[in-house]
C-alpha atoms as a PDB file:
ATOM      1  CA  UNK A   1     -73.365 -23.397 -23.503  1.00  0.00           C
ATOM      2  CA  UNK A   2     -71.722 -25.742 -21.268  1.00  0.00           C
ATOM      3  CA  UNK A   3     -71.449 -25.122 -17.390  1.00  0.00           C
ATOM      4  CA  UNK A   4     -69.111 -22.552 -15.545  1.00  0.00           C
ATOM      5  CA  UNK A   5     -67.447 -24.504 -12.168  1.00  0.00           C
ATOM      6  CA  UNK A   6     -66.843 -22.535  -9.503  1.00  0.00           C
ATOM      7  CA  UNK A   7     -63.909 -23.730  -7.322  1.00  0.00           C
ATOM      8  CA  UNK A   8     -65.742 -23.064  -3.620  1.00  0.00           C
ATOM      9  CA  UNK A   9     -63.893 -22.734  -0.231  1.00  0.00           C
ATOM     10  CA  UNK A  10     -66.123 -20.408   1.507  1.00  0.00           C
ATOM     11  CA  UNK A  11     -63.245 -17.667   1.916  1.00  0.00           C
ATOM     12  CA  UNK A  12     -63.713 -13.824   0.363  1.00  0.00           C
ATOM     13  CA  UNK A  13     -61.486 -14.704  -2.326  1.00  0.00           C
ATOM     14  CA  UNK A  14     -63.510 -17.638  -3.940  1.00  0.00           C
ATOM     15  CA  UNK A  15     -66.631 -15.597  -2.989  1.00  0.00           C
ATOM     16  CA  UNK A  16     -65.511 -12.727  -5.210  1.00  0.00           C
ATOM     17  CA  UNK A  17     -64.290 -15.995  -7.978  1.00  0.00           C
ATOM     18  CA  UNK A  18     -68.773 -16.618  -7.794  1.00  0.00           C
ATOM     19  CA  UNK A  19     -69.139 -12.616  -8.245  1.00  0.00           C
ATOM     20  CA  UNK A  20     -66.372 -12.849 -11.374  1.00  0.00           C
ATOM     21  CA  UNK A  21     -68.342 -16.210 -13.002  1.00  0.00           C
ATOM     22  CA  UNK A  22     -72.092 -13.903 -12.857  1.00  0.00           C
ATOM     23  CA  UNK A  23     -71.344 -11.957 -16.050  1.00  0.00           C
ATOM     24  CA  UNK A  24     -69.425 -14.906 -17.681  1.00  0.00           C
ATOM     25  CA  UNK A  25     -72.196 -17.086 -17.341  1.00  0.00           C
ATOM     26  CA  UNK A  26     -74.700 -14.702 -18.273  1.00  0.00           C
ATOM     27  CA  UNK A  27     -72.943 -13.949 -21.406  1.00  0.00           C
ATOM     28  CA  UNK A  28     -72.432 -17.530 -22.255  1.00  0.00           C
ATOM     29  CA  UNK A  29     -75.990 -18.899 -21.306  1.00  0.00           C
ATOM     30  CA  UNK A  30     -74.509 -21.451 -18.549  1.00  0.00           C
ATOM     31  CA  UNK A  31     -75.137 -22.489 -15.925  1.00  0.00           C
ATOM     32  CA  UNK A  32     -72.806 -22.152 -12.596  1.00  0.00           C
ATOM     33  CA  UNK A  33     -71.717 -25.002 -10.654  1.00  0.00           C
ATOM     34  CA  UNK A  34     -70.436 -24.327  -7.384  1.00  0.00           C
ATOM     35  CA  UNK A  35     -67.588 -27.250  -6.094  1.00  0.00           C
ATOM     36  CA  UNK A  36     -66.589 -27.930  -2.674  1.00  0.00           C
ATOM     37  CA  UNK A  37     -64.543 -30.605  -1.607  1.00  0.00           C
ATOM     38  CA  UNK A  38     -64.186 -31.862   1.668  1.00  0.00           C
ATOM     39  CA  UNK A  39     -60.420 -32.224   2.467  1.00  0.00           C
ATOM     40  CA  UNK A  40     -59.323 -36.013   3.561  1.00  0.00           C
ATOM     41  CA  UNK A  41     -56.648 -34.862   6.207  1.00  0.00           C
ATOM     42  CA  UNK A  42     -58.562 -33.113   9.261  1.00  0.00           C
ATOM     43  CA  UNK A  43     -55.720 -31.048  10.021  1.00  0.00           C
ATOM     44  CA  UNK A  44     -55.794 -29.755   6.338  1.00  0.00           C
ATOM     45  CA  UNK A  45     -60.029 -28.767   6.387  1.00  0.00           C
ATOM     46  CA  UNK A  46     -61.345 -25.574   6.868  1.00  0.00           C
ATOM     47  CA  UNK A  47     -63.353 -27.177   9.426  1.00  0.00           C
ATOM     48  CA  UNK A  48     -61.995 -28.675  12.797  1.00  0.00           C
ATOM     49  CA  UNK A  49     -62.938 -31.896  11.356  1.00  0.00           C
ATOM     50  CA  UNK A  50     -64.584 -33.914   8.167  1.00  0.00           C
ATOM     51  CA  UNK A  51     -67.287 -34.553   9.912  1.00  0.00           C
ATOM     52  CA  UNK A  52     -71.077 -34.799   8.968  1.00  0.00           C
ATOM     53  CA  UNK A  53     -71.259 -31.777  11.460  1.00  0.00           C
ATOM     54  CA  UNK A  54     -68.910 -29.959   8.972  1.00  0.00           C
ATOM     55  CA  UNK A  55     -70.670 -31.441   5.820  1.00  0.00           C
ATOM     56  CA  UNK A  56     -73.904 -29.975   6.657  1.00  0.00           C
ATOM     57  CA  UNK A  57     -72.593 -26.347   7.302  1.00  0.00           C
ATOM     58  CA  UNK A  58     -71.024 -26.344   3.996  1.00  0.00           C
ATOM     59  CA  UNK A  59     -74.013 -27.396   2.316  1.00  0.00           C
ATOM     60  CA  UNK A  60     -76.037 -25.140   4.620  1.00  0.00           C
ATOM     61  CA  UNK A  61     -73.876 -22.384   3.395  1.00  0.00           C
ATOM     62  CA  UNK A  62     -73.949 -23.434  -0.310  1.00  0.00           C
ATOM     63  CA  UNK A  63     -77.707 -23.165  -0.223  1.00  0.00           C
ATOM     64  CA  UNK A  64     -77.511 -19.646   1.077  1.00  0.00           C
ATOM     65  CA  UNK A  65     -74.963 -19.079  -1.600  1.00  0.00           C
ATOM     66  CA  UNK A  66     -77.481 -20.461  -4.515  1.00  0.00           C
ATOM     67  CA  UNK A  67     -80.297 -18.276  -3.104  1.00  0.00           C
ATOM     68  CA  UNK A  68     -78.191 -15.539  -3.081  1.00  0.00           C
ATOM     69  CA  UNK A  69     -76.711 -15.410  -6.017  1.00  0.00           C
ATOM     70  CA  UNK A  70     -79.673 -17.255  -8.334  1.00  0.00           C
ATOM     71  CA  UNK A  71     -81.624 -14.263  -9.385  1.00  0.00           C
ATOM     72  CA  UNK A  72     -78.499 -12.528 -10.728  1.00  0.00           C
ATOM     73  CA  UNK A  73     -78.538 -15.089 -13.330  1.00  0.00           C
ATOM     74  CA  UNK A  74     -80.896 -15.427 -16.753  1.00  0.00           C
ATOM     75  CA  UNK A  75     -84.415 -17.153 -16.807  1.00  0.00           C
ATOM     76  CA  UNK A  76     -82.963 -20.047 -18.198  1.00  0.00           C
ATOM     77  CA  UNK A  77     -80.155 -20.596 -16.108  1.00  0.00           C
ATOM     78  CA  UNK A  78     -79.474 -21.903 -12.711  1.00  0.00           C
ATOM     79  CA  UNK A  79     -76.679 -22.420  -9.892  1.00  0.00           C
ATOM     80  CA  UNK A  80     -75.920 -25.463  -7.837  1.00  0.00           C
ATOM     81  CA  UNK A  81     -73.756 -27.280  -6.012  1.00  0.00           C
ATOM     82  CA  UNK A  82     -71.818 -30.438  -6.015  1.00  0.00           C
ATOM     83  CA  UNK A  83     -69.946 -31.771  -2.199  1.00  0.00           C
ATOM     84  CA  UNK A  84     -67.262 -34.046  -2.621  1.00  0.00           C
ATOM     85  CA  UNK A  85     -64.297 -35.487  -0.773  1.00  0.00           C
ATOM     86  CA  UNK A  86     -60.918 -36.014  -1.544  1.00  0.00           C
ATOM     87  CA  UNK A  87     -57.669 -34.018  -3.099  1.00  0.00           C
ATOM     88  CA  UNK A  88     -59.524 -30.710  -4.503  1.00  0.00           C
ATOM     89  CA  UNK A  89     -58.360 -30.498  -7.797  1.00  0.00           C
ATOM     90  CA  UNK A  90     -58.890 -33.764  -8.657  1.00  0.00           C
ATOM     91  CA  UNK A  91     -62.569 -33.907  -7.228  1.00  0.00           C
ATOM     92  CA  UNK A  92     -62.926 -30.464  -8.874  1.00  0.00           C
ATOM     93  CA  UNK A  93     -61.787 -31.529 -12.387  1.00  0.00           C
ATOM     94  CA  UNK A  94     -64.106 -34.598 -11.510  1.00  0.00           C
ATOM     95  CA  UNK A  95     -67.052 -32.433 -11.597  1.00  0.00           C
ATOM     96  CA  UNK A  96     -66.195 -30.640 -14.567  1.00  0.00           C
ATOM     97  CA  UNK A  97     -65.795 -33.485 -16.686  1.00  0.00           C
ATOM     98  CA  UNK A  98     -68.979 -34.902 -15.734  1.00  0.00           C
ATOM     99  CA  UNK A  99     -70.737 -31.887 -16.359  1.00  0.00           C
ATOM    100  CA  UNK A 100     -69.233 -31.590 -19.897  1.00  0.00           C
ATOM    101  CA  UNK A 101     -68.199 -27.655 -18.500  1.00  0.00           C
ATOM    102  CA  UNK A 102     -65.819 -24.846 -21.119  1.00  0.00           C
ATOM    103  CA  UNK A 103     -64.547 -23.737 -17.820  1.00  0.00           C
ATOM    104  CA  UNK A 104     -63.515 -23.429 -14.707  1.00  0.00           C
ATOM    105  CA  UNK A 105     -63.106 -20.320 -12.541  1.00  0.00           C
ATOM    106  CA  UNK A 106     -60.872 -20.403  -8.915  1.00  0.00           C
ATOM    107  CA  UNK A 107     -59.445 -17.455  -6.469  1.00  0.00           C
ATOM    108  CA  UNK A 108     -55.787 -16.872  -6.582  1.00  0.00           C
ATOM    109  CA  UNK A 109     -54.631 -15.086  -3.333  1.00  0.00           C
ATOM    110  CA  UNK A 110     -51.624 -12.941  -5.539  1.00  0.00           C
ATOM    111  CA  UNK A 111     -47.831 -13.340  -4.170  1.00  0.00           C
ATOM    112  CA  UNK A 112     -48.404 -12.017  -0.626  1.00  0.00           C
ATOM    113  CA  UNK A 113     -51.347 -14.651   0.237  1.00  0.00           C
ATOM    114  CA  UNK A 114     -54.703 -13.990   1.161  1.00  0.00           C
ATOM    115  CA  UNK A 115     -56.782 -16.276   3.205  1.00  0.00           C
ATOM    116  CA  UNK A 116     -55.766 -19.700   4.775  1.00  0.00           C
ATOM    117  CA  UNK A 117     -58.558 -22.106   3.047  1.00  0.00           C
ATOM    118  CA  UNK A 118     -57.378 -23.848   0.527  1.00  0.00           C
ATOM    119  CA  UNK A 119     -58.213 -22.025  -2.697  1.00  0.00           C
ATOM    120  CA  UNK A 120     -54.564 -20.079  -2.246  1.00  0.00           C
ATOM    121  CA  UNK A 121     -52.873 -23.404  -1.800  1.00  0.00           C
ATOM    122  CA  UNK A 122     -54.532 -25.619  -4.232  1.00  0.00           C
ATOM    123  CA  UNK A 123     -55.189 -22.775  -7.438  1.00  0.00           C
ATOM    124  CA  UNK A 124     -51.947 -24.138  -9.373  1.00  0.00           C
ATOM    125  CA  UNK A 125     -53.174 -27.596  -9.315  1.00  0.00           C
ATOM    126  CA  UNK A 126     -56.799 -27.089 -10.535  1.00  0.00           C
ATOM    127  CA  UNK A 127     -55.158 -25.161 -13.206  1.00  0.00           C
ATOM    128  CA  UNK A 128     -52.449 -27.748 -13.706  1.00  0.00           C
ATOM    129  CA  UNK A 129     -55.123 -30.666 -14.127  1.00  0.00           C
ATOM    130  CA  UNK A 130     -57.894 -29.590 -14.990  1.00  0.00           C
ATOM    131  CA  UNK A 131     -59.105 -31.137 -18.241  1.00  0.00           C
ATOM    132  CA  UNK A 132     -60.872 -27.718 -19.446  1.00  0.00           C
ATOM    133  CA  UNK A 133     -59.654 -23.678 -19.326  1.00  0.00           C
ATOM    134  CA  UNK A 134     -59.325 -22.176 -15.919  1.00  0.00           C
ATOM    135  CA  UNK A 135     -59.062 -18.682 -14.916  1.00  0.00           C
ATOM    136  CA  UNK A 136     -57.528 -17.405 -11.643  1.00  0.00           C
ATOM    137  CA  UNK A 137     -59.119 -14.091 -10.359  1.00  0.00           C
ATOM    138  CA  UNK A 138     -57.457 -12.260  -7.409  1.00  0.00           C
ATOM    139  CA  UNK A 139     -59.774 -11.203  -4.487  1.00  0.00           C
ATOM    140  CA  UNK A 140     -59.535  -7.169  -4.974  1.00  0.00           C
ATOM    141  CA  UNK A 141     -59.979  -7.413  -8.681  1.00  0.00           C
ATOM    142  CA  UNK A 142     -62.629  -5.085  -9.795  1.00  0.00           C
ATOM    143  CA  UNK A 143     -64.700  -6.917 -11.673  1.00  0.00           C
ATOM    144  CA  UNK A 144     -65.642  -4.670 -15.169  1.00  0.00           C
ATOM    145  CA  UNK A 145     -69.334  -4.583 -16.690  1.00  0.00           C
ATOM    146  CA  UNK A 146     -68.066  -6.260 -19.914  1.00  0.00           C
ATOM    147  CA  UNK A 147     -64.749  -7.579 -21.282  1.00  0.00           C
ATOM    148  CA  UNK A 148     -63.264  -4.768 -23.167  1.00  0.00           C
ATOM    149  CA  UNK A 149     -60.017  -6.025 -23.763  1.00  0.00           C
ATOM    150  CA  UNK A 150     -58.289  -9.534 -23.677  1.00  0.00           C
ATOM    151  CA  UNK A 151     -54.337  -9.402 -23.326  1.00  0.00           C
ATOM    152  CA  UNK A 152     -52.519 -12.728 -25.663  1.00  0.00           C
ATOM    153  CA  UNK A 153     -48.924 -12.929 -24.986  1.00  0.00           C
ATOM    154  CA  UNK A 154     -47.322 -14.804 -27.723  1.00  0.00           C
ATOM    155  CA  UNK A 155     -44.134 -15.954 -27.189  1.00  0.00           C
ATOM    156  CA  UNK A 156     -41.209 -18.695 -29.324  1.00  0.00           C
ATOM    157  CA  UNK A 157     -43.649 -21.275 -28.825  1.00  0.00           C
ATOM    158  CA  UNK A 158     -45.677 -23.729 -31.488  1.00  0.00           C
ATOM    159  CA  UNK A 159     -48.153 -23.977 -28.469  1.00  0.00           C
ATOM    160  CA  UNK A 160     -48.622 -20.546 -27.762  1.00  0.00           C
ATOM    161  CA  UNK A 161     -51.383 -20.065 -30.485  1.00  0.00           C
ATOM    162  CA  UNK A 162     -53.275 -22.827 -28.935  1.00  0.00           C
ATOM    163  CA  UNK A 163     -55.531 -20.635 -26.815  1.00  0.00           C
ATOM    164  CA  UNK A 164     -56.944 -18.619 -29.915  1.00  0.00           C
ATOM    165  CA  UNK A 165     -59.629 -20.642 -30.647  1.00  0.00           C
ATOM    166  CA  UNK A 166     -61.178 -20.327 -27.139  1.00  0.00           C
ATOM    167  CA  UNK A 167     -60.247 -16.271 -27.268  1.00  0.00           C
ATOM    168  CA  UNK A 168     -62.260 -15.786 -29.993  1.00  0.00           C
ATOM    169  CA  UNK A 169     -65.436 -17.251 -28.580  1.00  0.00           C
ATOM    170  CA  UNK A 170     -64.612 -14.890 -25.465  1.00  0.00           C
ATOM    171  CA  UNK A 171     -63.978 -12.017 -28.060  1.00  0.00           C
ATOM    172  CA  UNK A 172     -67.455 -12.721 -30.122  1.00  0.00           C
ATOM    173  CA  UNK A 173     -69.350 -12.859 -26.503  1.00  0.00           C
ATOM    174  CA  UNK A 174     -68.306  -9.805 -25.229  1.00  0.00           C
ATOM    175  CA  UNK A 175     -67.380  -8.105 -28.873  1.00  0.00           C
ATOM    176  CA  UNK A 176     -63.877  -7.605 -27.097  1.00  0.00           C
ATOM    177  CA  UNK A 177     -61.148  -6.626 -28.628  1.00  0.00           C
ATOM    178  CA  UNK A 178     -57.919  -9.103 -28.618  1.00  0.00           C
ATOM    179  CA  UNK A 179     -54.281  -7.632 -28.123  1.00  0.00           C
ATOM    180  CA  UNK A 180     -51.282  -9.450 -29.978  1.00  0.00           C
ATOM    181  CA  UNK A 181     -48.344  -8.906 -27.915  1.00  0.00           C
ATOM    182  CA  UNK A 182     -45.163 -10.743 -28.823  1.00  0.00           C
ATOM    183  CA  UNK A 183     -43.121 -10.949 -26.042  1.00  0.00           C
ATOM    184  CA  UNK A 184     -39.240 -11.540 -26.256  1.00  0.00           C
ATOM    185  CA  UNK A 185     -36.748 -12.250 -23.646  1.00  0.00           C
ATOM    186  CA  UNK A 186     -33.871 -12.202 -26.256  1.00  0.00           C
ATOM    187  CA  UNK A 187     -32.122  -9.121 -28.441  1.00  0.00           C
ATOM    188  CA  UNK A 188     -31.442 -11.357 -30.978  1.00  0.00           C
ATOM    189  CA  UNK A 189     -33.422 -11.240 -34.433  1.00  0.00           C
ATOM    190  CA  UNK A 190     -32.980 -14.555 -35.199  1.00  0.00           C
ATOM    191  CA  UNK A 191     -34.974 -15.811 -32.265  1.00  0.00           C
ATOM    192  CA  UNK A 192     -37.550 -13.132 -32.438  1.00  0.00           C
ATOM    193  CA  UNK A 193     -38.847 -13.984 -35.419  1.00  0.00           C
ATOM    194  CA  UNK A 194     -39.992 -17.712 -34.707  1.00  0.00           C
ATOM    195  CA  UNK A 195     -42.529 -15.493 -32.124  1.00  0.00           C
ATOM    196  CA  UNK A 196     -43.188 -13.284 -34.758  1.00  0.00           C
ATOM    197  CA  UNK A 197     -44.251 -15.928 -36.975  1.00  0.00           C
ATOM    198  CA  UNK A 198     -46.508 -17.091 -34.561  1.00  0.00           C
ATOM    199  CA  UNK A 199     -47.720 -13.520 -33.689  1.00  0.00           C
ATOM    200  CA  UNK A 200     -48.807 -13.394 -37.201  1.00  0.00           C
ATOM    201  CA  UNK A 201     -49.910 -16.575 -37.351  1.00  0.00           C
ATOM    202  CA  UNK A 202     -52.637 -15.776 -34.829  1.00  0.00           C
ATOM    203  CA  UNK A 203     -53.287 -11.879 -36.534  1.00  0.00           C
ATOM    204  CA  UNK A 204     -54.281 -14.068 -39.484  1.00  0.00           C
ATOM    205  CA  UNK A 205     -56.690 -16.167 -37.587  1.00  0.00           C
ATOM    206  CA  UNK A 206     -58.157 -13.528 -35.437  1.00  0.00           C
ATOM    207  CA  UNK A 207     -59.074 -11.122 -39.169  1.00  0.00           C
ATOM    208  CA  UNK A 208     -60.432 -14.748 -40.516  1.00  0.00           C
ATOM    209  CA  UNK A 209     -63.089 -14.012 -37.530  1.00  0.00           C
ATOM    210  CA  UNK A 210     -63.357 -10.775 -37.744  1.00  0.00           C
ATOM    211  CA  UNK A 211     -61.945  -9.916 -34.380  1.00  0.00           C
ATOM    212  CA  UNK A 212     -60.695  -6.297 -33.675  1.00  0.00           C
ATOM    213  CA  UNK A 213     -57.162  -6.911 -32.676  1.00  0.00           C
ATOM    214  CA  UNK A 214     -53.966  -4.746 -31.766  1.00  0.00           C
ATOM    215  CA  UNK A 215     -50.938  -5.631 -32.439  1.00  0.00           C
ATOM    216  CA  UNK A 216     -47.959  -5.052 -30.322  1.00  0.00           C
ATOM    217  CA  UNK A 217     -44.613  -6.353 -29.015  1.00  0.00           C
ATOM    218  CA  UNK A 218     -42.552  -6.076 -25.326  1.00  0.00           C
ATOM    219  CA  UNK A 219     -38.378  -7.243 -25.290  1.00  0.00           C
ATOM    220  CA  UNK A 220     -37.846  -7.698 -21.839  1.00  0.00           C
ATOM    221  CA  UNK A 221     -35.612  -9.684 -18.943  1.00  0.00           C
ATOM    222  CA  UNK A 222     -38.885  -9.637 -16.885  1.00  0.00           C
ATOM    223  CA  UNK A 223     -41.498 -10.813 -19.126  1.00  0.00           C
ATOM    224  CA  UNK A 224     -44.377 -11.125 -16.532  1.00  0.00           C
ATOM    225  CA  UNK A 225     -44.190  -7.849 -15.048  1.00  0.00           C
ATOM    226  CA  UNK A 226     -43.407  -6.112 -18.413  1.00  0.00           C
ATOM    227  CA  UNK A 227     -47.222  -8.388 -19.725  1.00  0.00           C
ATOM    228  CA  UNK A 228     -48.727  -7.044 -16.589  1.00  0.00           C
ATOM    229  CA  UNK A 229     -47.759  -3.049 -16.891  1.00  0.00           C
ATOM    230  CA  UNK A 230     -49.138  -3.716 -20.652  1.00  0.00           C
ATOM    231  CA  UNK A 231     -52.116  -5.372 -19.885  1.00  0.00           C
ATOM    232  CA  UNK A 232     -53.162  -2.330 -16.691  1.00  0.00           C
ATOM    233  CA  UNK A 233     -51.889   0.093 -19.369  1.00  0.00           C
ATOM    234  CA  UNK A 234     -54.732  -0.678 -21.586  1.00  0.00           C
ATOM    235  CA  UNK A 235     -57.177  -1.662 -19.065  1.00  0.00           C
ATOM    236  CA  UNK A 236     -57.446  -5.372 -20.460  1.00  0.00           C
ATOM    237  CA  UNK A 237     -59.730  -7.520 -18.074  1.00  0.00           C
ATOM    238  CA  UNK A 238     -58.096 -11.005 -18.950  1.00  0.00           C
ATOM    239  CA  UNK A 239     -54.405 -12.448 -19.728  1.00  0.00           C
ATOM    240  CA  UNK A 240     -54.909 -15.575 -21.824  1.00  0.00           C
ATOM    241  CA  UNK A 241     -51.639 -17.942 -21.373  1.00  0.00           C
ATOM    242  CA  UNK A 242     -50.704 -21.381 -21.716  1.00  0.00           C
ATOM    243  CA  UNK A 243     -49.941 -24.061 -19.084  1.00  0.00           C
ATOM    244  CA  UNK A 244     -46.811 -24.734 -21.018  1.00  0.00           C
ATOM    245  CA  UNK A 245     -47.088 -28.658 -19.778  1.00  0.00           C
ATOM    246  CA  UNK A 246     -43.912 -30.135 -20.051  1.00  0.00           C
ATOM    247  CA  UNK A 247     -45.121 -33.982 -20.841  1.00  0.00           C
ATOM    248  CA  UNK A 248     -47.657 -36.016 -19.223  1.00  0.00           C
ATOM    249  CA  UNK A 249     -44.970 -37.775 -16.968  1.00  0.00           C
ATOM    250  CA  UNK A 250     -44.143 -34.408 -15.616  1.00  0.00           C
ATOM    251  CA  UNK A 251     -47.058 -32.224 -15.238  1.00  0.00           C
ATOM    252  CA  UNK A 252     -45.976 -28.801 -14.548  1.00  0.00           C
ATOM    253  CA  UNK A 253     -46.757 -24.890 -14.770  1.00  0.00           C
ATOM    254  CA  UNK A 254     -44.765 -23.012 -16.620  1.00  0.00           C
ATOM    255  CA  UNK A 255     -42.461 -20.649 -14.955  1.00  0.00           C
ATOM    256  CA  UNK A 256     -43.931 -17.686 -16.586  1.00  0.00           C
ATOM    257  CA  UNK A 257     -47.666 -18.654 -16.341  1.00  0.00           C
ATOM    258  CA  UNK A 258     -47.009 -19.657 -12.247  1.00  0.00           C
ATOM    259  CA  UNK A 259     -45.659 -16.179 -11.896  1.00  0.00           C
ATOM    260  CA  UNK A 260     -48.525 -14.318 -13.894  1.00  0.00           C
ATOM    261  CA  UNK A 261     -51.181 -15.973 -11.762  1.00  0.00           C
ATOM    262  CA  UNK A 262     -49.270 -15.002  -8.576  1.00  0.00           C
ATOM    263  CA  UNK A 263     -48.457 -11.584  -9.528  1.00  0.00           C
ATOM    264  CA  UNK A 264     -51.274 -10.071 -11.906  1.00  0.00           C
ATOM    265  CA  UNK A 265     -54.075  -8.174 -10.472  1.00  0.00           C
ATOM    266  CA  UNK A 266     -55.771  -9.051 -13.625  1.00  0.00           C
ATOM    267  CA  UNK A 267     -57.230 -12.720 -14.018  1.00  0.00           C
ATOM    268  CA  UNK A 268     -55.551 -14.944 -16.137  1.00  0.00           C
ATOM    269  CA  UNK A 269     -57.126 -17.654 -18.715  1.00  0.00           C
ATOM    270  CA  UNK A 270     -54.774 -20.702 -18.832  1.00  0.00           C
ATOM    271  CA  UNK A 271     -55.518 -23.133 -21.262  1.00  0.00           C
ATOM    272  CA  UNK A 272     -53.657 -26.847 -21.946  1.00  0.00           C
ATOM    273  CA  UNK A 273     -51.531 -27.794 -24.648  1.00  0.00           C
ATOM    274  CA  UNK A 274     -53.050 -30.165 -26.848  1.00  0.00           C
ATOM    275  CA  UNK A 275     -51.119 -32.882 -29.083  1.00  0.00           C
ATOM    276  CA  UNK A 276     -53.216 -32.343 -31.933  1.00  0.00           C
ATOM    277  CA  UNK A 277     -53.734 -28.931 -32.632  1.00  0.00           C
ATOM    278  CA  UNK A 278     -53.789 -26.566 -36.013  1.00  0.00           C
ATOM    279  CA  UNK A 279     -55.273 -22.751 -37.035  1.00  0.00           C
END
């Protein structure tokens, strides 16, 4: 398959992002690509300046970082690194277009921060633009052997069963099995159902591929934390959501999926709305 990037600032919590992508690749035969973009501000680098002086460590650490981590990887695949300069999620979804990758994997530092580099400050917009799926994996997740279970909120939506297709390709790699849950932040029946249509809309398509699946639904005023006592309930190792873009003109996270990636202390798969899209 197509690369894995790896969204590098050097800090523990992108480390541990490189530690989360092992598996993954392994499982999908791809290779890792490890980004790191040199900041244009000074005052904004890791480094006291954006220097050559501060170009070579980084590459001096990425090599140690590809001989480290190279050997946990198949015969037939490899790690690398690309440098670049400029506004990090732009140069990162740079590198991921050009490499043709199915994803990209950051650190998210969770709702009380982390670290100071600028994986925390820069993880919405490498999911916001990035022109393939991202997930966001918190520094102190413990990362599982396999993926047992994959969490799919569906909500009121017609996007929300967008991110099936690439779910089911996660599901057939690890032979994981896919919770339904239709989440609803209204009593009323009449708007429940247009997220139980979809619900079954995407049951349908996961039994057409033979995925195990449970089916389930939360009513709730606090939607993220009621997806995220669900998902640690049954020990589900990724939260697929949508980036619920608004329109081109006004790129944005959704409220919901901003929230999720801040709060959850499992990793979350966000995935773009497309304009052309059917089951």
């Amino acid at each position: 398959m197509n690369p894995i990037i790896v969204a590098v600032d050097f800090s523990n919590t992108s480390i541990h992002a490189i530690d989360y992508a092992i598996p993954l690749a392994n499982r999908m035969k791809s290779n890792i690509i490890l980004a790191w973009v040199d900041k244009i501000t000074p005052l904004e680098s890791i480094y006291p300046d954006t220097s050559t002086e501060s170009r070579n460590e980084a590459k001096k650490r990425l090599d140690e970082l590809v001989k480290q981590y190279a050997p946990q990887l198949g015969k037939e695949q490899k790690i690398e690194y690309k440098l670049k300069k400029g506004k990090i999620y732009h140069e990162v979804d740079i590198i991921a277009k050009q490499a043709g990758a199915d994803l990209i994997i950051t650190g998210a530092h969770g709702i009380s921060g982390y670290e100071e580099f600028w994986i925390g400050s820069n993880a919405f917009k490498i999911v916001t633009y990035a022109s393939c799926p991202v997930i966001t994996v918190r520094h102190d997740f413990l990362i599982p052997k396999t993926l047992n279970r994959i969490l799919v909120p569906i909500d009121g939506s017609a996007e929300t069963i967008q991110k099936l297709p690439f779910v089911v390709c996660l599901s057939k790699l690890f032979k994981s099995e896919v919770h339904i849950v239709t989440t609803h932040n209204s009593h009323l029946k009449s708007i429940q159902r247009i997220a139980e249509k979809y619900a079954q809309l995407a049951v349908g398509f996961l039994k057409t591929h033979g995925i195990a699946h449970v089916e389930e639904s939360i009513t709730s005023g606090d939607l993220t934390k009621s997806t995220i006592s669900y998902a640690e309930k049954v020990g589900a190792g990724l939260i697929a959501v949508m980036t619920e873009q608004e329109s081109p003109a006004n790129i944005m996270l959704g409220a919901q999926t901003q929230q999720l990636i801040n709060q959850s202390p499992v990793p979350v798969l966000a995935i773009h709305v497309k304009e052309h899209f059917c089951l």
